[in-house]
C-alpha atoms as a PDB file:
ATOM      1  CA  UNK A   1      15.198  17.964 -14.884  1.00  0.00           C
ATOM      2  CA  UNK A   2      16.113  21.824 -15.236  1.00  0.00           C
ATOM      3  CA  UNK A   3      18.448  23.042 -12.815  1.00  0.00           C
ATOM      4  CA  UNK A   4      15.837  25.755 -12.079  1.00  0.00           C
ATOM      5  CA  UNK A   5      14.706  25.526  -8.289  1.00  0.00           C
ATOM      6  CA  UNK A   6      11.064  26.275  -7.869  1.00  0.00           C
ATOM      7  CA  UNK A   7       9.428  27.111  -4.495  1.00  0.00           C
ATOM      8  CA  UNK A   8       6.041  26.807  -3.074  1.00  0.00           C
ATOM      9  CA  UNK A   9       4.078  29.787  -2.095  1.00  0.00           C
ATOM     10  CA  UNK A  10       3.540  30.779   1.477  1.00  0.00           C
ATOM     11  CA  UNK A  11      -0.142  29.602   3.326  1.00  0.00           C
ATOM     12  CA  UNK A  12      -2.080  32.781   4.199  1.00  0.00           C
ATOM     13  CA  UNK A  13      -1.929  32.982   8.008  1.00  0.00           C
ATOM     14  CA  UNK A  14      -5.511  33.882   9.206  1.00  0.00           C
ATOM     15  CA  UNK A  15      -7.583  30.873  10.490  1.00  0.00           C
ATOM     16  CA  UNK A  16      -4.742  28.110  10.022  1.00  0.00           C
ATOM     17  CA  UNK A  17      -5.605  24.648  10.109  1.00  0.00           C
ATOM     18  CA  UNK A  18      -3.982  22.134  11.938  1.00  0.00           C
ATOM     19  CA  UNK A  19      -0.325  21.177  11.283  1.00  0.00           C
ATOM     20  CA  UNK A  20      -1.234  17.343  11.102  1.00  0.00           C
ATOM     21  CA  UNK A  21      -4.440  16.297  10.045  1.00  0.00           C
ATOM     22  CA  UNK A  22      -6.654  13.363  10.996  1.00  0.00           C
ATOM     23  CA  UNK A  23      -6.325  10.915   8.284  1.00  0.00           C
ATOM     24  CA  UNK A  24      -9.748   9.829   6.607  1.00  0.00           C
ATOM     25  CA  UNK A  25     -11.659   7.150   8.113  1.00  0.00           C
ATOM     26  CA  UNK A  26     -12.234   3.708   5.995  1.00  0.00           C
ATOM     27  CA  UNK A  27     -16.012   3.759   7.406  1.00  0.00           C
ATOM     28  CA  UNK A  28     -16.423   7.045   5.537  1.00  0.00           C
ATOM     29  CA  UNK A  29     -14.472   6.244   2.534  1.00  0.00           C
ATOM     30  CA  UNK A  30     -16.264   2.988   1.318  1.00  0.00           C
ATOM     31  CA  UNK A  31     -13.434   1.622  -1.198  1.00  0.00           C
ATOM     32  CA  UNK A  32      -9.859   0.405  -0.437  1.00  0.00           C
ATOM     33  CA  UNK A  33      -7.360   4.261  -0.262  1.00  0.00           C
ATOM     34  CA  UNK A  34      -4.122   4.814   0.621  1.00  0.00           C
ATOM     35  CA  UNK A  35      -3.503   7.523   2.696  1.00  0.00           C
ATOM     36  CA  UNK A  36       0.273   8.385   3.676  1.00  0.00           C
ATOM     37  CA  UNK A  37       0.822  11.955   5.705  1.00  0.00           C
ATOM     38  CA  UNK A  38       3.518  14.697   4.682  1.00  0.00           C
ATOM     39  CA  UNK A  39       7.673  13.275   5.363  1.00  0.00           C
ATOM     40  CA  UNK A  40       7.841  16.699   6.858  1.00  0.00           C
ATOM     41  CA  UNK A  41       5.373  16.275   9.354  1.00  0.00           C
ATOM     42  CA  UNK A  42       3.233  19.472   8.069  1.00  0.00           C
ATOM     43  CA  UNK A  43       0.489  18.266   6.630  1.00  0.00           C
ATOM     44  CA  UNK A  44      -0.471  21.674   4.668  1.00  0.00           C
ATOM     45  CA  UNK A  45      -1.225  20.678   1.448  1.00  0.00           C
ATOM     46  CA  UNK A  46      -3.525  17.088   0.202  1.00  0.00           C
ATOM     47  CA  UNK A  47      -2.433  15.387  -3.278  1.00  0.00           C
ATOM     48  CA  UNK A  48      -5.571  13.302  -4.917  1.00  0.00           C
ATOM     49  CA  UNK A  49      -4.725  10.994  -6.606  1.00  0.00           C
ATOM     50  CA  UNK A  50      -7.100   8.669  -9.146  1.00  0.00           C
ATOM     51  CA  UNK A  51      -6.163   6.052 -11.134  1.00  0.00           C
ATOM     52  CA  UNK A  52      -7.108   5.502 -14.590  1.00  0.00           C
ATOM     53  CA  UNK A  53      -9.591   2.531 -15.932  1.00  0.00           C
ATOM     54  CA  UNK A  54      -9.048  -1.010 -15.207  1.00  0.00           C
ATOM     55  CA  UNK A  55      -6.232  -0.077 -12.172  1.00  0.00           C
ATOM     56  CA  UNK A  56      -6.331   0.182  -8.578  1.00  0.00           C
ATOM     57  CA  UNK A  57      -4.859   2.453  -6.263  1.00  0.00           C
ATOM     58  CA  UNK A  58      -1.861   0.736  -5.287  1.00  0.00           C
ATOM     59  CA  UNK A  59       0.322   1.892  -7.484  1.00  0.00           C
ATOM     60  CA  UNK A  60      -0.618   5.877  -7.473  1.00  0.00           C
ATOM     61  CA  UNK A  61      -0.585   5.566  -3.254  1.00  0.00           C
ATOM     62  CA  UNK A  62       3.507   4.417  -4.613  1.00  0.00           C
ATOM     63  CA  UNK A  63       3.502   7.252  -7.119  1.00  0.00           C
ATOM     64  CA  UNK A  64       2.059   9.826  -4.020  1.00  0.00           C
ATOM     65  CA  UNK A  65       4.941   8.797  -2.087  1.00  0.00           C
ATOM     66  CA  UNK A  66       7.915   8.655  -4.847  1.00  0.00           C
ATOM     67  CA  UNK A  67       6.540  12.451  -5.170  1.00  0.00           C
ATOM     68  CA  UNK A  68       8.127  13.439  -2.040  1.00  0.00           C
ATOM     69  CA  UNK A  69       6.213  16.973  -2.234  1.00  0.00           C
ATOM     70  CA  UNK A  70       6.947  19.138   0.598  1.00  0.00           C
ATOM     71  CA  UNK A  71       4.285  19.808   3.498  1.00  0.00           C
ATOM     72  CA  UNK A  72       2.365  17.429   1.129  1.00  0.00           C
ATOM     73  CA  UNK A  73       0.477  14.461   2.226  1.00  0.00           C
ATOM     74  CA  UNK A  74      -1.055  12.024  -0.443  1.00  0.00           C
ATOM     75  CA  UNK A  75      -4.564  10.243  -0.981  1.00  0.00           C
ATOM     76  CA  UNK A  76      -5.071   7.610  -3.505  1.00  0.00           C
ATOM     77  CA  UNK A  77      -8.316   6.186  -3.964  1.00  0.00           C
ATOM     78  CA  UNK A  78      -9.790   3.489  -5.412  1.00  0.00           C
ATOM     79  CA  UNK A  79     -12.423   3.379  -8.223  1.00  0.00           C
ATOM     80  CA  UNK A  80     -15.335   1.916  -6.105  1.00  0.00           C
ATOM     81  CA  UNK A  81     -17.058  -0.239  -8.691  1.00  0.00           C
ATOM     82  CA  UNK A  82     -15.264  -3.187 -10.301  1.00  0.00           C
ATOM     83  CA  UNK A  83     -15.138  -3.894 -14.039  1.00  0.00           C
ATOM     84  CA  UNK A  84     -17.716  -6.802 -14.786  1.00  0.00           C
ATOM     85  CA  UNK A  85     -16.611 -10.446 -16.356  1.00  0.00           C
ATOM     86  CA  UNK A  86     -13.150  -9.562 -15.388  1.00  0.00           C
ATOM     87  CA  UNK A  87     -10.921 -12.033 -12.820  1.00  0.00           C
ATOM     88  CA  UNK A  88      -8.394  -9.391 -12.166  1.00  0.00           C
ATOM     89  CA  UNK A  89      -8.094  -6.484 -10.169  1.00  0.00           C
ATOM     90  CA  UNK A  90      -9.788  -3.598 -12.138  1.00  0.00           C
ATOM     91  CA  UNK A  91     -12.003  -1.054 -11.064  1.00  0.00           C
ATOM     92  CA  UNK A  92     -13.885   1.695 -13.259  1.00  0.00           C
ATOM     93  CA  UNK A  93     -14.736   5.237 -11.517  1.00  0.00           C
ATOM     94  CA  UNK A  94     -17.919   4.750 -13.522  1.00  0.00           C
ATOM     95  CA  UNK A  95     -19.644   2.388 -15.906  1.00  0.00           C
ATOM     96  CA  UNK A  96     -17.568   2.033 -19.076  1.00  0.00           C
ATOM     97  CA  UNK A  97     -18.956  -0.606 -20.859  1.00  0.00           C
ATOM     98  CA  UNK A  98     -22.364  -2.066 -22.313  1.00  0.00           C
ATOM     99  CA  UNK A  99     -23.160  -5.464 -21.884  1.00  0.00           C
ATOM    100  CA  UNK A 100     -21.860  -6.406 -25.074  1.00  0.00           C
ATOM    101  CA  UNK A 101     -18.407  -5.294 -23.602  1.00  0.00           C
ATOM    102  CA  UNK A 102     -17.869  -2.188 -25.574  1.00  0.00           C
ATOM    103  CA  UNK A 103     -17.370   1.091 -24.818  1.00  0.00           C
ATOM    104  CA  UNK A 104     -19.998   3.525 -23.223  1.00  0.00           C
ATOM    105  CA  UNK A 105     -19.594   6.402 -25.912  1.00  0.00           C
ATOM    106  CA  UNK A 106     -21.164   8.970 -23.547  1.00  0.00           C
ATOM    107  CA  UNK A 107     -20.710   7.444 -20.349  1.00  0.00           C
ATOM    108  CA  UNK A 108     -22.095   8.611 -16.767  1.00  0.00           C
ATOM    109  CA  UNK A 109     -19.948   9.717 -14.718  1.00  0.00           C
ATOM    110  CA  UNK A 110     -22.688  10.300 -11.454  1.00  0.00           C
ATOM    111  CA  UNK A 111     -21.613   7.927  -9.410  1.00  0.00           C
ATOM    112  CA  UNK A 112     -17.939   8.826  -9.222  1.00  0.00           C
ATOM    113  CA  UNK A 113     -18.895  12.350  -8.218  1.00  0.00           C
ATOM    114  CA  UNK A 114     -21.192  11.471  -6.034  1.00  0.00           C
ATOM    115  CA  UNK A 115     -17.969   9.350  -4.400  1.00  0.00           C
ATOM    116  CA  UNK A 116     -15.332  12.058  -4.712  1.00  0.00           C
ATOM    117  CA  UNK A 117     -18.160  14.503  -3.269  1.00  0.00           C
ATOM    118  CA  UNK A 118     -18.045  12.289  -0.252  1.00  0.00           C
ATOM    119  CA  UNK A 119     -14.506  12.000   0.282  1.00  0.00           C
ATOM    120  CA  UNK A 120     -14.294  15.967  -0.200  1.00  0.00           C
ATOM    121  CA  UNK A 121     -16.368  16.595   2.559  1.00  0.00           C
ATOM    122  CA  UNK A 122     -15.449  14.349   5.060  1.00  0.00           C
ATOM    123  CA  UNK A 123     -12.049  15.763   4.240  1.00  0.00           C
ATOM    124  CA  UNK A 124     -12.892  19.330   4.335  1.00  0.00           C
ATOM    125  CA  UNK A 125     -15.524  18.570   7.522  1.00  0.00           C
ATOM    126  CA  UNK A 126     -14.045  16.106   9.756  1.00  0.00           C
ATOM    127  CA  UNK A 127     -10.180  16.066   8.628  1.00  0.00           C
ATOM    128  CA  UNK A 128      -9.652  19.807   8.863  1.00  0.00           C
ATOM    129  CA  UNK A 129      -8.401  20.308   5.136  1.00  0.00           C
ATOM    130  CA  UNK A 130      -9.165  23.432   3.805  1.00  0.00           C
ATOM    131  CA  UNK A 131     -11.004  23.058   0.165  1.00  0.00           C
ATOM    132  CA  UNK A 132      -8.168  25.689  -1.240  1.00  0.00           C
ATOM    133  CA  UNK A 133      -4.964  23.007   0.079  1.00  0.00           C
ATOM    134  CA  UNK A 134      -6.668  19.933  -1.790  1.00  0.00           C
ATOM    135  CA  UNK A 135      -5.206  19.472  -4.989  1.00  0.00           C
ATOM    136  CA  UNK A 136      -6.010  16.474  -7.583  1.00  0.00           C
ATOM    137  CA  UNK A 137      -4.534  14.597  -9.612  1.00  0.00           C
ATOM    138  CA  UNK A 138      -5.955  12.430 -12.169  1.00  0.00           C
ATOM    139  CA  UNK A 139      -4.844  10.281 -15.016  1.00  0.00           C
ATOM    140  CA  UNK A 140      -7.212   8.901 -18.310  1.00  0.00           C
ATOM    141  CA  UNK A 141     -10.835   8.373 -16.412  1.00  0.00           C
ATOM    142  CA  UNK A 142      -9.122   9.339 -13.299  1.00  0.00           C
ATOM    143  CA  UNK A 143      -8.477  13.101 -14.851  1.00  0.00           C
ATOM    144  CA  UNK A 144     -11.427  13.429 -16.137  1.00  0.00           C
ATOM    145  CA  UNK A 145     -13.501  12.827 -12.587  1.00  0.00           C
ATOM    146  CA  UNK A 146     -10.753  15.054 -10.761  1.00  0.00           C
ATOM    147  CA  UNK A 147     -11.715  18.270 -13.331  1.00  0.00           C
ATOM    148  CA  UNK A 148     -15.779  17.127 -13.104  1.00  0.00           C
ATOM    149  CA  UNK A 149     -15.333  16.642  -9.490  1.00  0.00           C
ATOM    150  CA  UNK A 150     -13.926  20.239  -8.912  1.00  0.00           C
ATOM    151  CA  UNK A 151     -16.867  21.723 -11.533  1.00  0.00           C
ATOM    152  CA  UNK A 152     -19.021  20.339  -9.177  1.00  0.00           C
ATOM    153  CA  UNK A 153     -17.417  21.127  -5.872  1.00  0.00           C
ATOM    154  CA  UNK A 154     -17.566  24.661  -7.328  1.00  0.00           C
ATOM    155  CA  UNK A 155     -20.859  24.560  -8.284  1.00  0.00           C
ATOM    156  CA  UNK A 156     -22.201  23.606  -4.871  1.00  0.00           C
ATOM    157  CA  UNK A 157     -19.822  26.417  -3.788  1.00  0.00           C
ATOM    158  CA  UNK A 158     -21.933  29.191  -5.711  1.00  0.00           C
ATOM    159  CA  UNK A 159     -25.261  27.707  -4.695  1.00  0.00           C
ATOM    160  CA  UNK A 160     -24.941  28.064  -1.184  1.00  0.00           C
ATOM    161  CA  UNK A 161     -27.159  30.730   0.397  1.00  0.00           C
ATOM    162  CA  UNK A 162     -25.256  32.000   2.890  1.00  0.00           C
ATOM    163  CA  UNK A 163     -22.840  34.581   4.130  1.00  0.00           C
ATOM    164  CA  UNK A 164     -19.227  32.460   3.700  1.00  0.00           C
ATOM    165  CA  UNK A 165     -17.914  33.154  -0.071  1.00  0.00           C
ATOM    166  CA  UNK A 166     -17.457  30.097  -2.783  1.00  0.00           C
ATOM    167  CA  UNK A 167     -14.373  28.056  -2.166  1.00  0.00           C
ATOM    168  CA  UNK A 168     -12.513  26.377  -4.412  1.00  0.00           C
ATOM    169  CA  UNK A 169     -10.417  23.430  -4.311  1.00  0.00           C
ATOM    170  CA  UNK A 170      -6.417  24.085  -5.363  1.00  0.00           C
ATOM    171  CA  UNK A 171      -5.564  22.750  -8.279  1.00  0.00           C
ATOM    172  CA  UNK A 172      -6.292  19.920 -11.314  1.00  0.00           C
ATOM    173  CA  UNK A 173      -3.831  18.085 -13.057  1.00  0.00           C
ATOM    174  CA  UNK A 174      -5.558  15.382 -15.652  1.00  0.00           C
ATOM    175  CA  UNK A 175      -3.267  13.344 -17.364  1.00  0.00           C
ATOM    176  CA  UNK A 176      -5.301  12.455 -20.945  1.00  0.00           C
ATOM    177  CA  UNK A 177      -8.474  12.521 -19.101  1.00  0.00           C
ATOM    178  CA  UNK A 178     -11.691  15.303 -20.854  1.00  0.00           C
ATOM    179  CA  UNK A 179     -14.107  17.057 -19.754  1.00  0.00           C
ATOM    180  CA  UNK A 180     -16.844  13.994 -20.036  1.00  0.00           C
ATOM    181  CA  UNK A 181     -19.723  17.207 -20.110  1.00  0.00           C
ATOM    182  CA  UNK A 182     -19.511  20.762 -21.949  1.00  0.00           C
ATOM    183  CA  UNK A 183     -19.892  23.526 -18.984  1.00  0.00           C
ATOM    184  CA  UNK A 184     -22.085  26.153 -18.836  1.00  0.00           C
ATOM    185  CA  UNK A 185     -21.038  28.446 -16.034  1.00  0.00           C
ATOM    186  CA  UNK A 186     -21.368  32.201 -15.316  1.00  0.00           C
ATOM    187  CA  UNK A 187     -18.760  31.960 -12.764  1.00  0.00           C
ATOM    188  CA  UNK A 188     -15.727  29.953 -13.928  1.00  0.00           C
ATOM    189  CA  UNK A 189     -14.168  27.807 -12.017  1.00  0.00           C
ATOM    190  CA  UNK A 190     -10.859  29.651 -10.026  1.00  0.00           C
ATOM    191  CA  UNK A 191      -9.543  26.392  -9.464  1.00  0.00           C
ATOM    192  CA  UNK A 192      -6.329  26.379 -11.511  1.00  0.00           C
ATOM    193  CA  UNK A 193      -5.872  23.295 -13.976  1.00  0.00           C
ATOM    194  CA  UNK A 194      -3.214  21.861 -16.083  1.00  0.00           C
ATOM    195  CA  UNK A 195      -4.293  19.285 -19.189  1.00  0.00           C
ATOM    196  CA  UNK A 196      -1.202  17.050 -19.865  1.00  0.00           C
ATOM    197  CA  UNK A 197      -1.248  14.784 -22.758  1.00  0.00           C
ATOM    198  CA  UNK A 198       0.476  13.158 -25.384  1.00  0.00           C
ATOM    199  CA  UNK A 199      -1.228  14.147 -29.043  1.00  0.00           C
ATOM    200  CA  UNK A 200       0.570  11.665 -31.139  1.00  0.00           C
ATOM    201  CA  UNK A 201      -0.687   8.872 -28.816  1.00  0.00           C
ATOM    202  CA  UNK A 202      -3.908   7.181 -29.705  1.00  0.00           C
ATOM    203  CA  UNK A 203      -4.165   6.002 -26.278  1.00  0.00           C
ATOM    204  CA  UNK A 204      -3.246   9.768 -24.325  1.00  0.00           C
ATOM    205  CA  UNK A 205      -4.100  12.007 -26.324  1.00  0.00           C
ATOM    206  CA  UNK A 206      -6.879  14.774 -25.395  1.00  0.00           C
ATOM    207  CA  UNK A 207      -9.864  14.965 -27.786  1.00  0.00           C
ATOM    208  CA  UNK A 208      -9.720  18.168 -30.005  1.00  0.00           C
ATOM    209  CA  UNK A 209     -12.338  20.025 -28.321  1.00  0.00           C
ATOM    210  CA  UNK A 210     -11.021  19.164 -24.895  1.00  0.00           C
ATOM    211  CA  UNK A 211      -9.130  22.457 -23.822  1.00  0.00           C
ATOM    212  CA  UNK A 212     -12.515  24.378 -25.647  1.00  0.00           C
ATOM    213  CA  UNK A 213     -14.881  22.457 -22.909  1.00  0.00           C
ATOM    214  CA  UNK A 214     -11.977  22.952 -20.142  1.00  0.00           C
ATOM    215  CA  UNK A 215     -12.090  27.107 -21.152  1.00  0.00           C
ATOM    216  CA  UNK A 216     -15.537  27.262 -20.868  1.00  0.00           C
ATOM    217  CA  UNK A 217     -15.927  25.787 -16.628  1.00  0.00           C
ATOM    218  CA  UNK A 218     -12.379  27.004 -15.476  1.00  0.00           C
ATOM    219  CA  UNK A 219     -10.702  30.575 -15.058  1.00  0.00           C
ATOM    220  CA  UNK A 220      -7.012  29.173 -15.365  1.00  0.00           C
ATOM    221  CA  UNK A 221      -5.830  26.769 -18.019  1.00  0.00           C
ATOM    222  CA  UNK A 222      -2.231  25.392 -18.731  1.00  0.00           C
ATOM    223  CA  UNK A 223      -1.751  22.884 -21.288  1.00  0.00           C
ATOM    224  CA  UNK A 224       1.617  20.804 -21.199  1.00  0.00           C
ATOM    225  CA  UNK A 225       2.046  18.541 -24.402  1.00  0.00           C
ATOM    226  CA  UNK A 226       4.877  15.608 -24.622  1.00  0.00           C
ATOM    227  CA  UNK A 227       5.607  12.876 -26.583  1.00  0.00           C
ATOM    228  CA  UNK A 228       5.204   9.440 -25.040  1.00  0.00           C
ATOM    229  CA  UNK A 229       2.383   8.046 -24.149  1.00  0.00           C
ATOM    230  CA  UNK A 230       0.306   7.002 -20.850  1.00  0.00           C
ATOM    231  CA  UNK A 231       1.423   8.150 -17.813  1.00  0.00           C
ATOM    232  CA  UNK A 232       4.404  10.579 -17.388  1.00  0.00           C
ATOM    233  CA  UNK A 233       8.133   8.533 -16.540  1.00  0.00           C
ATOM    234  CA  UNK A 234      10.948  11.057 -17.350  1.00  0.00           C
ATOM    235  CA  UNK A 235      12.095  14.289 -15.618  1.00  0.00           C
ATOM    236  CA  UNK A 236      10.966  16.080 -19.190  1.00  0.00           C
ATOM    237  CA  UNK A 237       7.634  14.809 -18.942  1.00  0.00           C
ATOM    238  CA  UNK A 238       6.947  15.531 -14.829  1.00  0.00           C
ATOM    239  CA  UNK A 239       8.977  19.091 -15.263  1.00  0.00           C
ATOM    240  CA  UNK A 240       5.714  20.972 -16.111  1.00  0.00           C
ATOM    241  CA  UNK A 241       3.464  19.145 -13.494  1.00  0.00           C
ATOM    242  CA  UNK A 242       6.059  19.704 -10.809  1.00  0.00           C
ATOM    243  CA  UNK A 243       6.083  23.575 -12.215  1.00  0.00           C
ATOM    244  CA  UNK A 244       2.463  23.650 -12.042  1.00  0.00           C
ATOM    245  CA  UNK A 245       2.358  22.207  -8.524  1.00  0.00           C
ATOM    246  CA  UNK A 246       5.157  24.919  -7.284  1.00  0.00           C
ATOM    247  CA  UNK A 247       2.989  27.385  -8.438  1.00  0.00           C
ATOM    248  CA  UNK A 248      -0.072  26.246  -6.201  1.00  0.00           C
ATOM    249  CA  UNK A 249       0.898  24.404  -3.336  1.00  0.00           C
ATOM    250  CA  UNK A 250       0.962  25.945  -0.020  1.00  0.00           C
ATOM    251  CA  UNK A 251       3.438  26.065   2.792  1.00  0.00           C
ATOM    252  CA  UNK A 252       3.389  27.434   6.121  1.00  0.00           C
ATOM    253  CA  UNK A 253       5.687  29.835   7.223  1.00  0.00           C
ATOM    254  CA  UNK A 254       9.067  28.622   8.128  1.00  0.00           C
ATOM    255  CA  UNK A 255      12.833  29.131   8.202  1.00  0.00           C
ATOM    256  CA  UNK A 256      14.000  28.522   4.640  1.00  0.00           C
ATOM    257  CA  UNK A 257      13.105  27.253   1.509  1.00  0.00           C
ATOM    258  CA  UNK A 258      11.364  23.706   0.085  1.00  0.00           C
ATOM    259  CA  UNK A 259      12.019  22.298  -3.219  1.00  0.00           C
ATOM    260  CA  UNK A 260       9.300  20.870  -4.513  1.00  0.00           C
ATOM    261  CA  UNK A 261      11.009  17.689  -5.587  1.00  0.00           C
ATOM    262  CA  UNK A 262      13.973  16.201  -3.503  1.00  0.00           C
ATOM    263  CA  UNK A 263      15.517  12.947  -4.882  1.00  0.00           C
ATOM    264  CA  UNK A 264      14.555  10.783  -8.480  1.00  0.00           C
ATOM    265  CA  UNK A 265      11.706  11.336 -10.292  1.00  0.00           C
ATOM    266  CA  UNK A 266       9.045   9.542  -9.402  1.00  0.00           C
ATOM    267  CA  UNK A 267       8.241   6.438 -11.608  1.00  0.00           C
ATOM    268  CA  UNK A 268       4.933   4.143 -12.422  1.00  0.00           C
ATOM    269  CA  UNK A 269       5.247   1.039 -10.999  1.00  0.00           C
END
């Protein structure tokens, strides 16, 4: 890791939310989470995070937690639909296979939306998180519902008829997860968004067109590109995301500064 300190921004003061928020509610949320509030008990910001196919969310609720961000409390969810003819653990955010057990070329990724749409406003409604501090976090099919998830949000934004402008949600970071659909948007998306991959892995590496389709439904693009492959394990490969996260997480006012990461670098487990 750099020696380079960065530091999150301020929270706008007008209408604050709560300094601890209620945590979501497992009668809302219909598939396993884990939910673990800030260390710092201010609960400004919310990290999303969604696994990738054939996981579970045990080990990104671990990775939300290794994170240590400040003011930052973490939300890993679950897939809710498990992959068929499988006796493991593995879920799918979406069906990825025919019956023949290949893969869905152009899959559907409706019912995962329809989920995260769910989650986003109980979250926003009944939990007191403002769309603007939720942030995702997505890695393979995980990334790619986190960026179609906050197309959507945004769309529903700009089709409400009423006097309150279009919110957006904070930030995207998909880890070697597309676009799975080719926007068409008069009002891009504000919602900042990072595409990390790794382009000499067969496995991790964005399609060609991906950052062309990402262009054409968001405002604010940055593209970080490592070598490796999967998820990101050295303090090279998490430098830009933690960058990109000091850049859009919020903090209350308060005496002093916050690092946005304190301790090792988080690790996959």
């Amino acid at each position: 890791m750099s020696s380079e300190t960065y530091h999150v921004r301020e929270a706008s003061s007008s209408a604050p939310s709560p300094r601890v928020k209620s945590p979501p509610k497992a009668s809302v949320l219909s598939a396993p989470f884990t939910y673990t509030p800030s260390d710092d008990g201010t609960d400004e910001n919310l990290l999303i995070l969604l696994h990738g196919l054939g996981d579970t969310h045990i080990p990104f609720g671990k990775l939300g937690r290794s994170l240590n961000l400040p003011q930052t409390a973490t939300l890993a969810l679950r897939a809710p639909e498990k992959i068929p003819y499988l006796f493991q653990e593995a879920y799918q955010w979406y069906p990825s296979f025919d019956r023949l057990g290949e893969m869905i070329p152009h899959p559907n990724p409706t019912p995962a939306l329809d989920y995260l749409a769910t989650a986003l406003d109980h979250l926003t409604r009944d939990c007191a998180w403002p769309p603007h501090r939720i942030h995702l976090f997505g890695f393979a099919q995980g990334g790619s519902v986190a960026a179609e998830s906050a197309l959507r949000w945004w769309r529903r934004e700009l089709e409400t008829k009423d006097a309150t402008p279009p919110r957006a949600l904070g930030s995207v970071v998909t880890v070697a997860g597309p676009l799975l659909s080719y926007p068409t948007l008069s009002t891009p998306c504000p919602t900042p968004l990072l595409a990390f991959h790794h382009p000499d892995s067969a496995d991790s590496a964005l399609p060609g067109d991906a950052l062309t389709a990402f262009r054409k439904g968001f405002r604010a693009i940055a593209e970080a590109k490592k070598r490796g492959e999967g998820m990101p394990r050295s303090k090279e490969e998490w430098f830009p995301i933690m960058k990109f996260w000091s850049e859009y997480l919020g903090r209350r006012q308060v005496e002093g500064l916050y690092e946005v990461l304190s301790g090792s670098v988080p690790t996959q487990q």
